[in-house]
C-alpha atoms as a PDB file:
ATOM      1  CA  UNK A   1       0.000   0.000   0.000  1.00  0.00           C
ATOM      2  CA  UNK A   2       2.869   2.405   0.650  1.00  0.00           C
ATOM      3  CA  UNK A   3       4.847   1.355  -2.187  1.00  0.00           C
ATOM      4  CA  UNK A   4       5.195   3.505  -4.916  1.00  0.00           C
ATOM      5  CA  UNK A   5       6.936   4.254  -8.082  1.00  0.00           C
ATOM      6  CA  UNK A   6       9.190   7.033 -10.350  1.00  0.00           C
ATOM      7  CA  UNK A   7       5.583   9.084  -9.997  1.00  0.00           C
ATOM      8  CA  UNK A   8       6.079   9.723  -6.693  1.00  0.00           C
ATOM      9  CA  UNK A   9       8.300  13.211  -5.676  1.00  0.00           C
ATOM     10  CA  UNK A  10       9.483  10.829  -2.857  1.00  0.00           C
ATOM     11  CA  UNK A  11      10.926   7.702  -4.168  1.00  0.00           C
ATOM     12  CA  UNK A  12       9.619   4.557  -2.640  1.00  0.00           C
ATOM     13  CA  UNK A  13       6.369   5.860  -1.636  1.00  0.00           C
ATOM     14  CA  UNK A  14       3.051   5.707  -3.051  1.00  0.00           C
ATOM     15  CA  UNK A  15       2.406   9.369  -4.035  1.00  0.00           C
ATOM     16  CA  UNK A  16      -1.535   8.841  -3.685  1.00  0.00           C
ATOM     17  CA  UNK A  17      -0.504   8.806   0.013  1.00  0.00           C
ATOM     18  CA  UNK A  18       0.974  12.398  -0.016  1.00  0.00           C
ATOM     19  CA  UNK A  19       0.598  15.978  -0.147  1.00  0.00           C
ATOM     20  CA  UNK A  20       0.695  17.151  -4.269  1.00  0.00           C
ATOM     21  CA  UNK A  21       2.788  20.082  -4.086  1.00  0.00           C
ATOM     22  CA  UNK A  22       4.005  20.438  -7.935  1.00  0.00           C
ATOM     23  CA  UNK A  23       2.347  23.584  -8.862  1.00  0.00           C
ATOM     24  CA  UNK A  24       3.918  27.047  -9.028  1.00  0.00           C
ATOM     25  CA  UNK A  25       7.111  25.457  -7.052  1.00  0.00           C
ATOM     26  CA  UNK A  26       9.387  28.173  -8.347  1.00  0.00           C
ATOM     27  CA  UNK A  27       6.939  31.677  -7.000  1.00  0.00           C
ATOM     28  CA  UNK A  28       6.161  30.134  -3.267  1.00  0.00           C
ATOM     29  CA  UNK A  29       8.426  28.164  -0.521  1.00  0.00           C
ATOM     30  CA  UNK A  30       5.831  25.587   0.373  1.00  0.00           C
ATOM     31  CA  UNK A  31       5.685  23.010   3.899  1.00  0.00           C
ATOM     32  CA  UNK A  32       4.719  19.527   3.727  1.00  0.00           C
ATOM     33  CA  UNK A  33       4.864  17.163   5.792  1.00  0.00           C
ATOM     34  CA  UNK A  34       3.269  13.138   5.963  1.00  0.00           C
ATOM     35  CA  UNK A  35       3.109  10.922   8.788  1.00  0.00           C
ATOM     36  CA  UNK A  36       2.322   7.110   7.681  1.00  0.00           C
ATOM     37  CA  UNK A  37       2.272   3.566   8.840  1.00  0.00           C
ATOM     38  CA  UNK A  38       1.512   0.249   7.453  1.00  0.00           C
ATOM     39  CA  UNK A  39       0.495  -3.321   8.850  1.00  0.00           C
ATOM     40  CA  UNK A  40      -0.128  -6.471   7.145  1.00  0.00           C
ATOM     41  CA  UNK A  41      -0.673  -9.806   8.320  1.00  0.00           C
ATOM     42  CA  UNK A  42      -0.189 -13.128   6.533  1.00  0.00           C
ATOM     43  CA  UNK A  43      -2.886 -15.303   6.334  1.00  0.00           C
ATOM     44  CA  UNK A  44      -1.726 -18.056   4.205  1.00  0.00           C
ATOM     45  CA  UNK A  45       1.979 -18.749   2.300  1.00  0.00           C
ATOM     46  CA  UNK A  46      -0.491 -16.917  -0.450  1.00  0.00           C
ATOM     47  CA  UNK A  47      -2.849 -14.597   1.183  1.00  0.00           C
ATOM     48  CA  UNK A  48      -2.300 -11.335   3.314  1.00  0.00           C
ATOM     49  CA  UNK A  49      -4.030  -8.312   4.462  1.00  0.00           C
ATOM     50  CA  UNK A  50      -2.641  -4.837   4.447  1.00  0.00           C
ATOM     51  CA  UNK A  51      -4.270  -1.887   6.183  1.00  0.00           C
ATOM     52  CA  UNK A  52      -2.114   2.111   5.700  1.00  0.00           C
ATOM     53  CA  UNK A  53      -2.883   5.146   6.914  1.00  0.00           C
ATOM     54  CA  UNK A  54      -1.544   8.407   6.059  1.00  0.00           C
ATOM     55  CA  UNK A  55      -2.073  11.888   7.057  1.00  0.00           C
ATOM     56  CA  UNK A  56      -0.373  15.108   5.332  1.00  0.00           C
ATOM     57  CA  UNK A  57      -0.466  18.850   5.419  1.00  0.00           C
ATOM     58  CA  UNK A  58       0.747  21.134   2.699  1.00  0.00           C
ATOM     59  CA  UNK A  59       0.807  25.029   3.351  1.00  0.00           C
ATOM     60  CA  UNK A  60       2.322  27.834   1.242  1.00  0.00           C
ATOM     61  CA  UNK A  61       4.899  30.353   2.963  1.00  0.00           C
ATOM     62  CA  UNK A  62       3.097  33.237   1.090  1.00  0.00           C
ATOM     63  CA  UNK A  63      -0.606  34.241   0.477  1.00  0.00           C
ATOM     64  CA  UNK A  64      -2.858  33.838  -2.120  1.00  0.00           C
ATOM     65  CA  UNK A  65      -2.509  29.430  -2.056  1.00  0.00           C
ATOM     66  CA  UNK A  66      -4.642  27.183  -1.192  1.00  0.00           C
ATOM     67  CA  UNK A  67      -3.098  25.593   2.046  1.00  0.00           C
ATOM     68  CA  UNK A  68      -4.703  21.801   2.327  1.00  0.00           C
ATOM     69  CA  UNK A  69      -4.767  19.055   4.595  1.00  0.00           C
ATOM     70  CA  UNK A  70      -5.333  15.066   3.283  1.00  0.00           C
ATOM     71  CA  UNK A  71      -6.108  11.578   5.481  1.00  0.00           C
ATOM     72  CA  UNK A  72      -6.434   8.693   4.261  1.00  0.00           C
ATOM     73  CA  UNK A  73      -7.279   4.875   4.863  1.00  0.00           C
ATOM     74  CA  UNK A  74      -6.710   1.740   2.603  1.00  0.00           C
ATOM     75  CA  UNK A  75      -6.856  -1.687   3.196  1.00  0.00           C
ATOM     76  CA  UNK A  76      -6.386  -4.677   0.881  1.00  0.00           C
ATOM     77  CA  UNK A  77      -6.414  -8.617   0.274  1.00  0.00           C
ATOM     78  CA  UNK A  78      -3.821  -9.695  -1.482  1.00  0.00           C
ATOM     79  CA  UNK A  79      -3.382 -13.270  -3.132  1.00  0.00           C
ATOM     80  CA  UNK A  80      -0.705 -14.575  -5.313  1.00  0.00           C
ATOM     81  CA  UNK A  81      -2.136 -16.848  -8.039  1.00  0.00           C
ATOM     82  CA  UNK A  82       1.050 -18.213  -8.991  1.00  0.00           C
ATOM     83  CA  UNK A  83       5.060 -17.753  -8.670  1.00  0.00           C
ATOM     84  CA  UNK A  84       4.562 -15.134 -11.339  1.00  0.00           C
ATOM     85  CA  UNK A  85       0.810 -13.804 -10.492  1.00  0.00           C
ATOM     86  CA  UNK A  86      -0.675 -11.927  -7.963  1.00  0.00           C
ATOM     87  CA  UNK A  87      -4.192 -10.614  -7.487  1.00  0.00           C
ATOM     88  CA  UNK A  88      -5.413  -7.528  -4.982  1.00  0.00           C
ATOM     89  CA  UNK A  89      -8.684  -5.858  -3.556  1.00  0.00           C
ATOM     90  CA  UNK A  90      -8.363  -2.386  -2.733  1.00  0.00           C
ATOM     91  CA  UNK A  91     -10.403   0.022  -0.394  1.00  0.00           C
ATOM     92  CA  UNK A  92      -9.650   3.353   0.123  1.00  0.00           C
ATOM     93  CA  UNK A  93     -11.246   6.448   1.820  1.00  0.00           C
ATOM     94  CA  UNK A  94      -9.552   9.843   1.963  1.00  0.00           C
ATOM     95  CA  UNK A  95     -10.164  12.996   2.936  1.00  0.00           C
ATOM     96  CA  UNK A  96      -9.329  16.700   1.876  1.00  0.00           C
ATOM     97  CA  UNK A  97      -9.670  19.834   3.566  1.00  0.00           C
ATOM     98  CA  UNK A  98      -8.884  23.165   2.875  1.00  0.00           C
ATOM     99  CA  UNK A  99      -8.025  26.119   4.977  1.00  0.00           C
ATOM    100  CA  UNK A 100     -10.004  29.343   4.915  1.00  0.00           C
ATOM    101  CA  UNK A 101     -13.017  27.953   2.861  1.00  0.00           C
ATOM    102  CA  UNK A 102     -16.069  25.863   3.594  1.00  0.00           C
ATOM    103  CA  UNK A 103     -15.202  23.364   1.263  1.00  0.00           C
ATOM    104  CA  UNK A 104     -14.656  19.361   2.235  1.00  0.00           C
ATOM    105  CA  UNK A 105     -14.175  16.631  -0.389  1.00  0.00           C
ATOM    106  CA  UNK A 106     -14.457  12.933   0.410  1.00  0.00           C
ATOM    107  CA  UNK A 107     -13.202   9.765  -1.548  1.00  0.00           C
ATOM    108  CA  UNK A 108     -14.265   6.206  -1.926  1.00  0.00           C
ATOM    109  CA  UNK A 109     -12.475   4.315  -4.059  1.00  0.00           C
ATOM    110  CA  UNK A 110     -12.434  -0.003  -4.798  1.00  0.00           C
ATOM    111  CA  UNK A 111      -9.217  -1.180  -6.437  1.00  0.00           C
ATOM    112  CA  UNK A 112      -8.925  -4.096  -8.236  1.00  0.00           C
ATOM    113  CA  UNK A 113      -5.018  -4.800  -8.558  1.00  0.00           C
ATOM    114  CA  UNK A 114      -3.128  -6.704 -10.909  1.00  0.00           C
ATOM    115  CA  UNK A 115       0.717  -7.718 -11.224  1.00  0.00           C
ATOM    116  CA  UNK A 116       2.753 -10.683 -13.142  1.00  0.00           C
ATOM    117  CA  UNK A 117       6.344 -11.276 -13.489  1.00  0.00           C
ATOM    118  CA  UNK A 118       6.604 -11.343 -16.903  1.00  0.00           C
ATOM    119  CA  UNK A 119       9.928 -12.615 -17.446  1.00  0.00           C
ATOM    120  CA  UNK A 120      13.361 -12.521 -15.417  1.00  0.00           C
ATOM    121  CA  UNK A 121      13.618  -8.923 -16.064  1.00  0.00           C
ATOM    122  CA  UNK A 122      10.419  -7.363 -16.972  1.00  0.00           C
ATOM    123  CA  UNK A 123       7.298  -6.950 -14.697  1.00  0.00           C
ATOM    124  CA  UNK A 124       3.856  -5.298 -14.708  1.00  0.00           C
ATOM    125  CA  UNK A 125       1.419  -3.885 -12.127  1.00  0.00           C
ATOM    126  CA  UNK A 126      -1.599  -2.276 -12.882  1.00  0.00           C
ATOM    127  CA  UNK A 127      -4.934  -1.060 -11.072  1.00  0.00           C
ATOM    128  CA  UNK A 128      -7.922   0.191 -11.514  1.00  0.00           C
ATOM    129  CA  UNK A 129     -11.465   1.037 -10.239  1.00  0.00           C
ATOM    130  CA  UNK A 130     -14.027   3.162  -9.423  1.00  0.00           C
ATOM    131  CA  UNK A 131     -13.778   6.260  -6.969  1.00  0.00           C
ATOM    132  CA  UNK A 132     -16.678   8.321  -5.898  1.00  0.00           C
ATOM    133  CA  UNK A 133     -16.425  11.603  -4.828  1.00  0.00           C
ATOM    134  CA  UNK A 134     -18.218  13.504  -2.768  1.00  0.00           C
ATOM    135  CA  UNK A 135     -18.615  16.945  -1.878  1.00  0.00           C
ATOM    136  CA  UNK A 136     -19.551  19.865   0.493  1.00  0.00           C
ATOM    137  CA  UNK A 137     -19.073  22.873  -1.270  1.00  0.00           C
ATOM    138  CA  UNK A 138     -21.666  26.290   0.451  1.00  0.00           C
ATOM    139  CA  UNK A 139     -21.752  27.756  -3.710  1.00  0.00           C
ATOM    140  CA  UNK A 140     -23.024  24.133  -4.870  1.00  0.00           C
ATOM    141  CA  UNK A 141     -24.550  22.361  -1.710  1.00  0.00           C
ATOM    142  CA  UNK A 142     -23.855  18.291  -1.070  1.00  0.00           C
ATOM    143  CA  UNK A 143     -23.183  16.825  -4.160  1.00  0.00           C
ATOM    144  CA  UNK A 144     -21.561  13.601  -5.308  1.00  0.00           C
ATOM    145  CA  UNK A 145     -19.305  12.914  -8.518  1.00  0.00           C
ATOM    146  CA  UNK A 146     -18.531   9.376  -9.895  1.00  0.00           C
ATOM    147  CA  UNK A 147     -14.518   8.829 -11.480  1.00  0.00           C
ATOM    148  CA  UNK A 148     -12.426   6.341 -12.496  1.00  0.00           C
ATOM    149  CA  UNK A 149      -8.811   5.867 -10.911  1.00  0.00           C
ATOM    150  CA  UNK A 150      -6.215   3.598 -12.596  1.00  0.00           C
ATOM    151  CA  UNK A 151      -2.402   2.928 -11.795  1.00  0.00           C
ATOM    152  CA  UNK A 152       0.037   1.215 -13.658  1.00  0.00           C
ATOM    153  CA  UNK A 153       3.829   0.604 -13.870  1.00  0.00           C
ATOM    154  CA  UNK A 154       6.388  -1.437 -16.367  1.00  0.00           C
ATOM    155  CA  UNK A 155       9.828  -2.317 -15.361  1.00  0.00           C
ATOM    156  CA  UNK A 156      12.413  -3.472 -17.350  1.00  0.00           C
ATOM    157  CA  UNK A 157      16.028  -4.166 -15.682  1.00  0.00           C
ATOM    158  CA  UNK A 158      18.662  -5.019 -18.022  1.00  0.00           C
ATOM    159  CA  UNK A 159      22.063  -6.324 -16.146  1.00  0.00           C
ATOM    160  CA  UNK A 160      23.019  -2.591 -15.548  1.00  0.00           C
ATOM    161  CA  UNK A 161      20.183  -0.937 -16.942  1.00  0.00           C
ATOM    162  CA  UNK A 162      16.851  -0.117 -15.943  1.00  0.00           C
ATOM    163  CA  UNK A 163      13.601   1.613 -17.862  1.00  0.00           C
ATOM    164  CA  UNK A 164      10.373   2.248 -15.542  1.00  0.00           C
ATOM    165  CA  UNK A 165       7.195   3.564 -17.507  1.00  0.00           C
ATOM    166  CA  UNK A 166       4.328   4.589 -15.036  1.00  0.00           C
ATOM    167  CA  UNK A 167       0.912   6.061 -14.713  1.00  0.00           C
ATOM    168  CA  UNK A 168      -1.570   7.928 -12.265  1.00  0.00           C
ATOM    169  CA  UNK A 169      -4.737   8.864 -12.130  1.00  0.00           C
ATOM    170  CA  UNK A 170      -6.617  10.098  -8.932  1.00  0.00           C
ATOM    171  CA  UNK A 171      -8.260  12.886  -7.598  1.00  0.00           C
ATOM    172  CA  UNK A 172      -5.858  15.105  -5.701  1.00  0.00           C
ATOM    173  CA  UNK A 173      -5.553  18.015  -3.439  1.00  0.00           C
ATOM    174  CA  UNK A 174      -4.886  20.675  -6.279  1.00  0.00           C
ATOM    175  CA  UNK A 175      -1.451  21.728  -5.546  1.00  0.00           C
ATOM    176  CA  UNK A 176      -2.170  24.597  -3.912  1.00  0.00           C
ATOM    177  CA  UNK A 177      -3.947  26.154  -6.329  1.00  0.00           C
ATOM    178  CA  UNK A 178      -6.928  24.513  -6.787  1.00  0.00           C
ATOM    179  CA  UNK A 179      -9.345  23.124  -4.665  1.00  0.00           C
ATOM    180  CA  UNK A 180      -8.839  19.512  -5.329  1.00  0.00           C
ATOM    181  CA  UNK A 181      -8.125  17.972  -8.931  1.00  0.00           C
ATOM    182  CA  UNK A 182      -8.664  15.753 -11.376  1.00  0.00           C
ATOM    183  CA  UNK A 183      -4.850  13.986 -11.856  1.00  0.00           C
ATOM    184  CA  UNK A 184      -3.061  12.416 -14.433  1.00  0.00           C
ATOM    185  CA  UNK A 185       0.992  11.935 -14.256  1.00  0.00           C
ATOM    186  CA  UNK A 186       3.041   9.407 -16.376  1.00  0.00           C
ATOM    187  CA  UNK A 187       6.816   9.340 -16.257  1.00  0.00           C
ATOM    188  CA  UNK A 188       9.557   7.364 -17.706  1.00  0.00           C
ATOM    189  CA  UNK A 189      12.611   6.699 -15.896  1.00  0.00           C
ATOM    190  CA  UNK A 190      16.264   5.324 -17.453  1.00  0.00           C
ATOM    191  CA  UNK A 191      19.073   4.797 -15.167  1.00  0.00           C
ATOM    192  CA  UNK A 192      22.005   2.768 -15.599  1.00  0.00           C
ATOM    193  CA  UNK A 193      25.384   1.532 -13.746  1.00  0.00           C
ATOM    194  CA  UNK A 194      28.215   3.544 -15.361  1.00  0.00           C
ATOM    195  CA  UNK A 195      30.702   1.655 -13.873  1.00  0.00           C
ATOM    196  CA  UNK A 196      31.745  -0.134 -10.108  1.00  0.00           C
ATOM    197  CA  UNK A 197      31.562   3.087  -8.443  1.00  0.00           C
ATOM    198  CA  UNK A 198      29.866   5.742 -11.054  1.00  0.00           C
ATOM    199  CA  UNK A 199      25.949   5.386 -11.689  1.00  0.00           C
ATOM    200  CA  UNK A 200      23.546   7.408 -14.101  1.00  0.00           C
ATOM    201  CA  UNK A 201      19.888   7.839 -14.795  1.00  0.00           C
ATOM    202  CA  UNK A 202      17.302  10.530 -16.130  1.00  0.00           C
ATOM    203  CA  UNK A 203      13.471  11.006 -16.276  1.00  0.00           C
ATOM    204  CA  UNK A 204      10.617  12.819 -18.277  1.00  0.00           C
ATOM    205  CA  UNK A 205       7.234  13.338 -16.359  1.00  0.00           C
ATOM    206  CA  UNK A 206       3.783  14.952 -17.330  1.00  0.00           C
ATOM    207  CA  UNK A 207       1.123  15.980 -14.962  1.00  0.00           C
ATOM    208  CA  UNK A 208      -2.271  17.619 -16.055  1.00  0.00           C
ATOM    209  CA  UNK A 209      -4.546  19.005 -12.884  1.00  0.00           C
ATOM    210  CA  UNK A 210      -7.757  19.708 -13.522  1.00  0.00           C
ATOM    211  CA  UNK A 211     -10.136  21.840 -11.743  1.00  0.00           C
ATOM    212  CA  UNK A 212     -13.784  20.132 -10.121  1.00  0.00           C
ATOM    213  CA  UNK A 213     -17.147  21.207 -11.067  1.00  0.00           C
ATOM    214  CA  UNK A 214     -18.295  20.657  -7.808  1.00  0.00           C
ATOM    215  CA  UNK A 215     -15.598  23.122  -6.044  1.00  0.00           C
ATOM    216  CA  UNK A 216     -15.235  25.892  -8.378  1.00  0.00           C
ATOM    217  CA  UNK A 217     -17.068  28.616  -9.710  1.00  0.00           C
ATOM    218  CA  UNK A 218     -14.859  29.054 -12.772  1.00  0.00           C
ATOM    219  CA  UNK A 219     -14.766  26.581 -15.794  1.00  0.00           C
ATOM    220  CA  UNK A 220     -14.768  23.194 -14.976  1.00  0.00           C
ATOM    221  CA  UNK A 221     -11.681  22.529 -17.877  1.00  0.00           C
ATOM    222  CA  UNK A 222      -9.699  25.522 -15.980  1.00  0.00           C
ATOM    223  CA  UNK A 223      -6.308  23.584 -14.677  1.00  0.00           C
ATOM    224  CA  UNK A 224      -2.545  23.625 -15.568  1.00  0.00           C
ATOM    225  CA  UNK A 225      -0.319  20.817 -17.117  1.00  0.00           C
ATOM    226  CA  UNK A 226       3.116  20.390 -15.139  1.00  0.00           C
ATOM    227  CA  UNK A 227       6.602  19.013 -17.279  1.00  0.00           C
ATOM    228  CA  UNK A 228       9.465  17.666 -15.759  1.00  0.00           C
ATOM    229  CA  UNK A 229      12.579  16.693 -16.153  1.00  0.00           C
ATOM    230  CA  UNK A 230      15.383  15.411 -14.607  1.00  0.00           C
ATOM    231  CA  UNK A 231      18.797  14.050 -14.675  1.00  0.00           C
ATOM    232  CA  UNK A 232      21.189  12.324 -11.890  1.00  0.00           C
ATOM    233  CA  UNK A 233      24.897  11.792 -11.313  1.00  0.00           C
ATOM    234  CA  UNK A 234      26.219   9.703  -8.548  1.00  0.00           C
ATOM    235  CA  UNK A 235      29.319   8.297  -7.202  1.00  0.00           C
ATOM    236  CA  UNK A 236      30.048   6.081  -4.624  1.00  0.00           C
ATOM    237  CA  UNK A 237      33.013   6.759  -2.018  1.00  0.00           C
ATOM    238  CA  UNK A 238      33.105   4.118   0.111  1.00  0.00           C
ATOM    239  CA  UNK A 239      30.810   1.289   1.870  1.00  0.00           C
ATOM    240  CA  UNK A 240      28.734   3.934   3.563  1.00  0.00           C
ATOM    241  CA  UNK A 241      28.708   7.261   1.064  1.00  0.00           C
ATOM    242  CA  UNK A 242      27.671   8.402  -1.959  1.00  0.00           C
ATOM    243  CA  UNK A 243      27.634  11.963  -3.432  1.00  0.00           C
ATOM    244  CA  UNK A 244      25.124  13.193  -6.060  1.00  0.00           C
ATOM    245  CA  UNK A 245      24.783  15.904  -8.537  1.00  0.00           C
ATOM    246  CA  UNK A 246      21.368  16.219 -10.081  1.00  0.00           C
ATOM    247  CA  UNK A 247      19.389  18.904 -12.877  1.00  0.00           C
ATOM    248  CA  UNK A 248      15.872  19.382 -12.446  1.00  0.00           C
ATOM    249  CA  UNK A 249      13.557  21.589 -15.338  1.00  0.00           C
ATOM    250  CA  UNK A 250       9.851  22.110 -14.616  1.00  0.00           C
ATOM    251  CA  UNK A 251       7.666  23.758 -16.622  1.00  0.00           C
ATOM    252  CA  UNK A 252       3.948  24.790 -15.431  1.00  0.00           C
ATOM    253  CA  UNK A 253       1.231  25.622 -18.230  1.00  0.00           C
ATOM    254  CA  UNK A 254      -1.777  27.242 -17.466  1.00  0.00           C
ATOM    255  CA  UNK A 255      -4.960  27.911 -19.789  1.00  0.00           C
ATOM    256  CA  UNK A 256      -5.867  30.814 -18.421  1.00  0.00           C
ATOM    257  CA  UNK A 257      -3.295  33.756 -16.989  1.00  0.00           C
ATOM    258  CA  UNK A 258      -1.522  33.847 -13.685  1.00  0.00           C
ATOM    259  CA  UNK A 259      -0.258  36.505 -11.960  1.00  0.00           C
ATOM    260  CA  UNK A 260       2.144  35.625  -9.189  1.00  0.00           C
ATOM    261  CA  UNK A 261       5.135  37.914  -7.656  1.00  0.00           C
ATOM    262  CA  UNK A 262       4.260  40.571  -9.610  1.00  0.00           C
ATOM    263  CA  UNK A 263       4.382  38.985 -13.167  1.00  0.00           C
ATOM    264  CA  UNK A 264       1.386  37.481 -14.913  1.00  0.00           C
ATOM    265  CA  UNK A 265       1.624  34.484 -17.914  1.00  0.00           C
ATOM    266  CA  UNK A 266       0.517  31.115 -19.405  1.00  0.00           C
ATOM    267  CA  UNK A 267       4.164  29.385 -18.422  1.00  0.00           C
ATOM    268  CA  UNK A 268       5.799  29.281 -15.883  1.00  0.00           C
END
């Protein structure tokens, strides 16, 4: 459940799980911080149950963001079919607050999980379900919203080289802009084992946030698409350190004009 993928701003961890804090990262200084746990308990050589929790804040140094707050439950069964095969039902409830406004949003979602083993080096995972959101909102009243969230990673290791494609889509706290959003990311990730102490790799992500009917008064397509990219340099020194030296380029789109610091565009 806490697992995650190249997606995820913090490596190792399922980025459903945390704060999203990847818009307008170069105009504010922004806090976030994520307390989470997991248990799971084997039932069978094949079976297990897994029950996370998570609970994150994200708040902007400066005014004019929208400061957020996100908990969130999942539990799962998990089964392995075969050596190569494994099967998963998840639930998961979250919610999302905001700061300031009168606005709460609620999600239910049911997971049905999927990963094989393809071969010796390459191996697929991939989710998907329904998730129902629902809303509080004083300019709309109660109302509820059905959408469809899907995950999905392939990994391919070569003896010293590895490619990771991946995909998300979930409904997530807006970045600080918005007042939760409808997400989409994908990245692709290449890294490779320069030599016995000298190791390489570089990524390309895309993110596309769109606003919610339900929590808006403005446009329902109003959002902002969010490139990335990213390359990393490492060496090892010893058994116990390694020094790296890393380039990151982001690029924020917007369909309408912002106007941040004093400057207003359509990129950022």
């Amino acid at each position: 459940a806490l697992g995650g993928d190249f997606v995820s701003p913090f490596p190792g961890l399922n980025p459903i799980l945390l704060p999203n804090q990847t818009a307008l990262t170069g105009r504010t200084g922004q806090i976030s911080n994520t307390v989470l746990g997991q248990v799971t308990y084997d039932i069978s050589p094949r079976s297990s149950v897994t029950v996370s929790g998570s609970y994150g804040i994200l708040h902007a140094r400066e005014p004019g963001f929208v400061n957020s707050n996100n908990t969130m439950i999942r539990t799962g069964y998990n089964y392995a079919l075969t050596r190569r095969d494994s099967l998963a039902v998840i639930y998961e409830f979250g919610m999302l607050r905001f700061s300031g406004v009168n606005t709460k949003l609620n999600n239910h979602v049911v997971r049905l999980s999927y990963g094989r083993q393809i071969t010796d080096r390459l191996a697929l995972q991939a989710a998907a379900g329904p998730q129902v959101a629902t809303f509080r909102n004083p300019l709309r009243g109660p109302t509820a919203q059905l959408f469809w969230s899907a995950q999905g990673s392939l990994l391919y290791r070569f003896p010293k080289t590895y490619l990771d494609v991946s995909y998300l889509g979930y409904i997530s706290g807006g970045g600080g802009v918005l007042f939760g959003a409808e997400t989409h990311t994908a990245r692709m990730t290449v890294g490779r084992q320069l030599s016995k102490t000298w190791s390489g790799s570089g990524s390309l992500g895309y993110a596309r946030y769109g606003s919610l009917r339900q929590t808006t008064v403005v446009p329902p397509s109003r959002g902002f698409d969010f490139w990335s990219g990213n390359v990393d340099l490492s060496r090892n020194l010893g058994r116990y350190t390694k020094v790296h030296c890393s380039y990151s380029l982001q690029r924020h789109g917007f369909g309408t004009p912002v106007c941040t610091a004093g400057s207003c565009g359509t990129n950022l």
